[in-house]
Protein backbone atom coordinates (compact mmCIF):
# COMPACT_ATOMS: atom_id res chain seq x y z
CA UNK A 1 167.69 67.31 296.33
CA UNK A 2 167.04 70.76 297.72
CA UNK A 3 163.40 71.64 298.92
CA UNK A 4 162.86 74.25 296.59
CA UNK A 5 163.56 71.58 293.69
CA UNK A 6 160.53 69.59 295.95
CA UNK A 7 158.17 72.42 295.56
CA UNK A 8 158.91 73.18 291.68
CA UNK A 9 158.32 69.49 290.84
CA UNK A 10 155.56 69.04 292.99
CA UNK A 11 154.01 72.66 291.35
CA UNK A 12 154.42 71.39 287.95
CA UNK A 13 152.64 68.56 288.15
CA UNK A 14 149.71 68.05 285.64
CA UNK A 15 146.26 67.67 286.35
CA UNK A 16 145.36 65.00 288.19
CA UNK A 17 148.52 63.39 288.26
CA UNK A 18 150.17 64.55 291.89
CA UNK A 19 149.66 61.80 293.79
CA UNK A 20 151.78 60.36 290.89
CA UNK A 21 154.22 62.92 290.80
CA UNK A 22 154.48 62.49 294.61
CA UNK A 23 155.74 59.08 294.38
CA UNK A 24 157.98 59.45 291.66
CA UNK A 25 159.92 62.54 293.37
CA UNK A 26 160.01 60.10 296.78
CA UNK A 27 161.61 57.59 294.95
CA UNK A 28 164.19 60.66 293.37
CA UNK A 29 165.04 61.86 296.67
CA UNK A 30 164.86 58.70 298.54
CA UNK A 31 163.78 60.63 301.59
CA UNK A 32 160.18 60.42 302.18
CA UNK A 33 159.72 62.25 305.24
CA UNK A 34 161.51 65.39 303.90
CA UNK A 35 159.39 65.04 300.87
CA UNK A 36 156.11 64.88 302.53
CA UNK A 37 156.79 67.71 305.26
CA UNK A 38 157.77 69.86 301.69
CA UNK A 39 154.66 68.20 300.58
CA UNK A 40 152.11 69.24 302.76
CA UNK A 41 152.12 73.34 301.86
CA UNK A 42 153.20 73.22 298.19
CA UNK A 43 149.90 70.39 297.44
CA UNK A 44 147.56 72.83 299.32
CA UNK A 45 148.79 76.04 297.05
CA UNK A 46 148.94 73.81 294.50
CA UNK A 47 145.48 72.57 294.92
CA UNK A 48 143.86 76.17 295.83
CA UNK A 49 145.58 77.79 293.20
CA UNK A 50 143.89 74.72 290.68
CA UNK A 51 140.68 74.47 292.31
CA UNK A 52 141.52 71.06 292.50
CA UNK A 53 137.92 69.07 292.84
CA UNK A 54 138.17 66.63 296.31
CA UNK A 55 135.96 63.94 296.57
CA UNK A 56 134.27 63.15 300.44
CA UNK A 57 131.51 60.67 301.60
CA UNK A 58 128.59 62.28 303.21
CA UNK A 59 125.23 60.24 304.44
CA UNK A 60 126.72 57.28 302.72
CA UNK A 61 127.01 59.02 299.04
CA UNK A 62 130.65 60.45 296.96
CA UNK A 63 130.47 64.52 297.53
CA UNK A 64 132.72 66.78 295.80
CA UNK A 65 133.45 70.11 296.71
CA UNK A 66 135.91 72.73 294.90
CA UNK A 67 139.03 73.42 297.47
CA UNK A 68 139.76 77.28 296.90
CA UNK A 69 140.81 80.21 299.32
CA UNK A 70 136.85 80.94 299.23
CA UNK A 71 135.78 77.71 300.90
CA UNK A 72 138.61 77.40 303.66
CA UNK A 73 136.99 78.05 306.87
CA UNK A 74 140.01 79.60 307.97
CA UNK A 75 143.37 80.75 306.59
CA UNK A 76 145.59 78.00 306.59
CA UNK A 77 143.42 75.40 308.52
CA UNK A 78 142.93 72.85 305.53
CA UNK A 79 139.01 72.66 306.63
CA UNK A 80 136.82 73.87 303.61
CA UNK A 81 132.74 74.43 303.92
CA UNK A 82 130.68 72.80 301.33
CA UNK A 83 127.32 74.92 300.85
CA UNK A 84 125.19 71.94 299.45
CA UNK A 85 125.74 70.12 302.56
CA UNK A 86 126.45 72.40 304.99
CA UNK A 87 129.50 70.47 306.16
CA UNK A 88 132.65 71.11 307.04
CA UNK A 89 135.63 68.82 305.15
CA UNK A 90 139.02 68.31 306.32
CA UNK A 91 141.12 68.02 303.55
CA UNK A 92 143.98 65.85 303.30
CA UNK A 93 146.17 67.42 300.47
CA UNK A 94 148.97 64.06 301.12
CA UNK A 95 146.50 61.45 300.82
CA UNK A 96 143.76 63.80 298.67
CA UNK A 97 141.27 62.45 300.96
CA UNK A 98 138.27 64.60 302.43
CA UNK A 99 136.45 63.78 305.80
CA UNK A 100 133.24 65.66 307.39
CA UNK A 101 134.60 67.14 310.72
CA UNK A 102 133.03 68.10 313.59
CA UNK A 103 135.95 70.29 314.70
CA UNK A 104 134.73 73.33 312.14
CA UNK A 105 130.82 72.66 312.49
CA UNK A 106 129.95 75.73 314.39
CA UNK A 107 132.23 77.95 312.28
CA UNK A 108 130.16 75.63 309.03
CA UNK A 109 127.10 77.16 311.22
CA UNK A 110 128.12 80.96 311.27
CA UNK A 111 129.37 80.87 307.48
CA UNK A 112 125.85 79.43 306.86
CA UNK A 113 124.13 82.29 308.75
CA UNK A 114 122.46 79.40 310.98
CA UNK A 115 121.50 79.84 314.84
CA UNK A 116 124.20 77.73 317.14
């Protein structure tokens, strides 16, 4: 299956239901690795161009923050800033799992307009 084919499946997918679509066009292809390097740009455009909502823990509680070009720290990086918490997330748009970083934190600190 070509890669473009990848990308068009993986762009149609409904809301909600990638991770699912994932699988099922791994199992077409029968070639995970190519389908996950294809993977990893067309989820992120997928989930900018969606505001897809990803879920991260934060002092123990379920944040959420909205992934869009507006919250990535920088073009590309796949680290967005959440304003309520002042954090900086690295999104995982494979897994669709968030982490707080440390890696972004002083950048978090100059979006913020905070003192280093």
């Amino acid at each position: 299956m070509s890669t473009k084919v990848i990308e068009e499946l993986l762009k149609d997918a409904p809301p909600g239901q990638t991770k699912e679509v994932l699988k099922d066009v791994k199992v077409l292809v029968g070639d995970d690795a190519k389908v996950e390097e294809v993977a990893k740009a067309t989820l992120r455009q997928y989930d900018m161009r969606n505001m897809t909502l990803a879920s991260y823990k934060f002092g123990g509680e379920e944040r959420s923050l909205v992934l869009s070009r507006h919250g990535e720290v920088t073009s590309d990086s796949g680290v967005y800033y959440d304003p309520s918490t002042k954090q900086c997330v690295r999104y995982d748009h494979l897994k669709q799992e968030g982490e707080v970083t440390d890696d972004a934190r002083e950048e978090g600190k100059r979006l913020e307009g905070d003192e280093a």
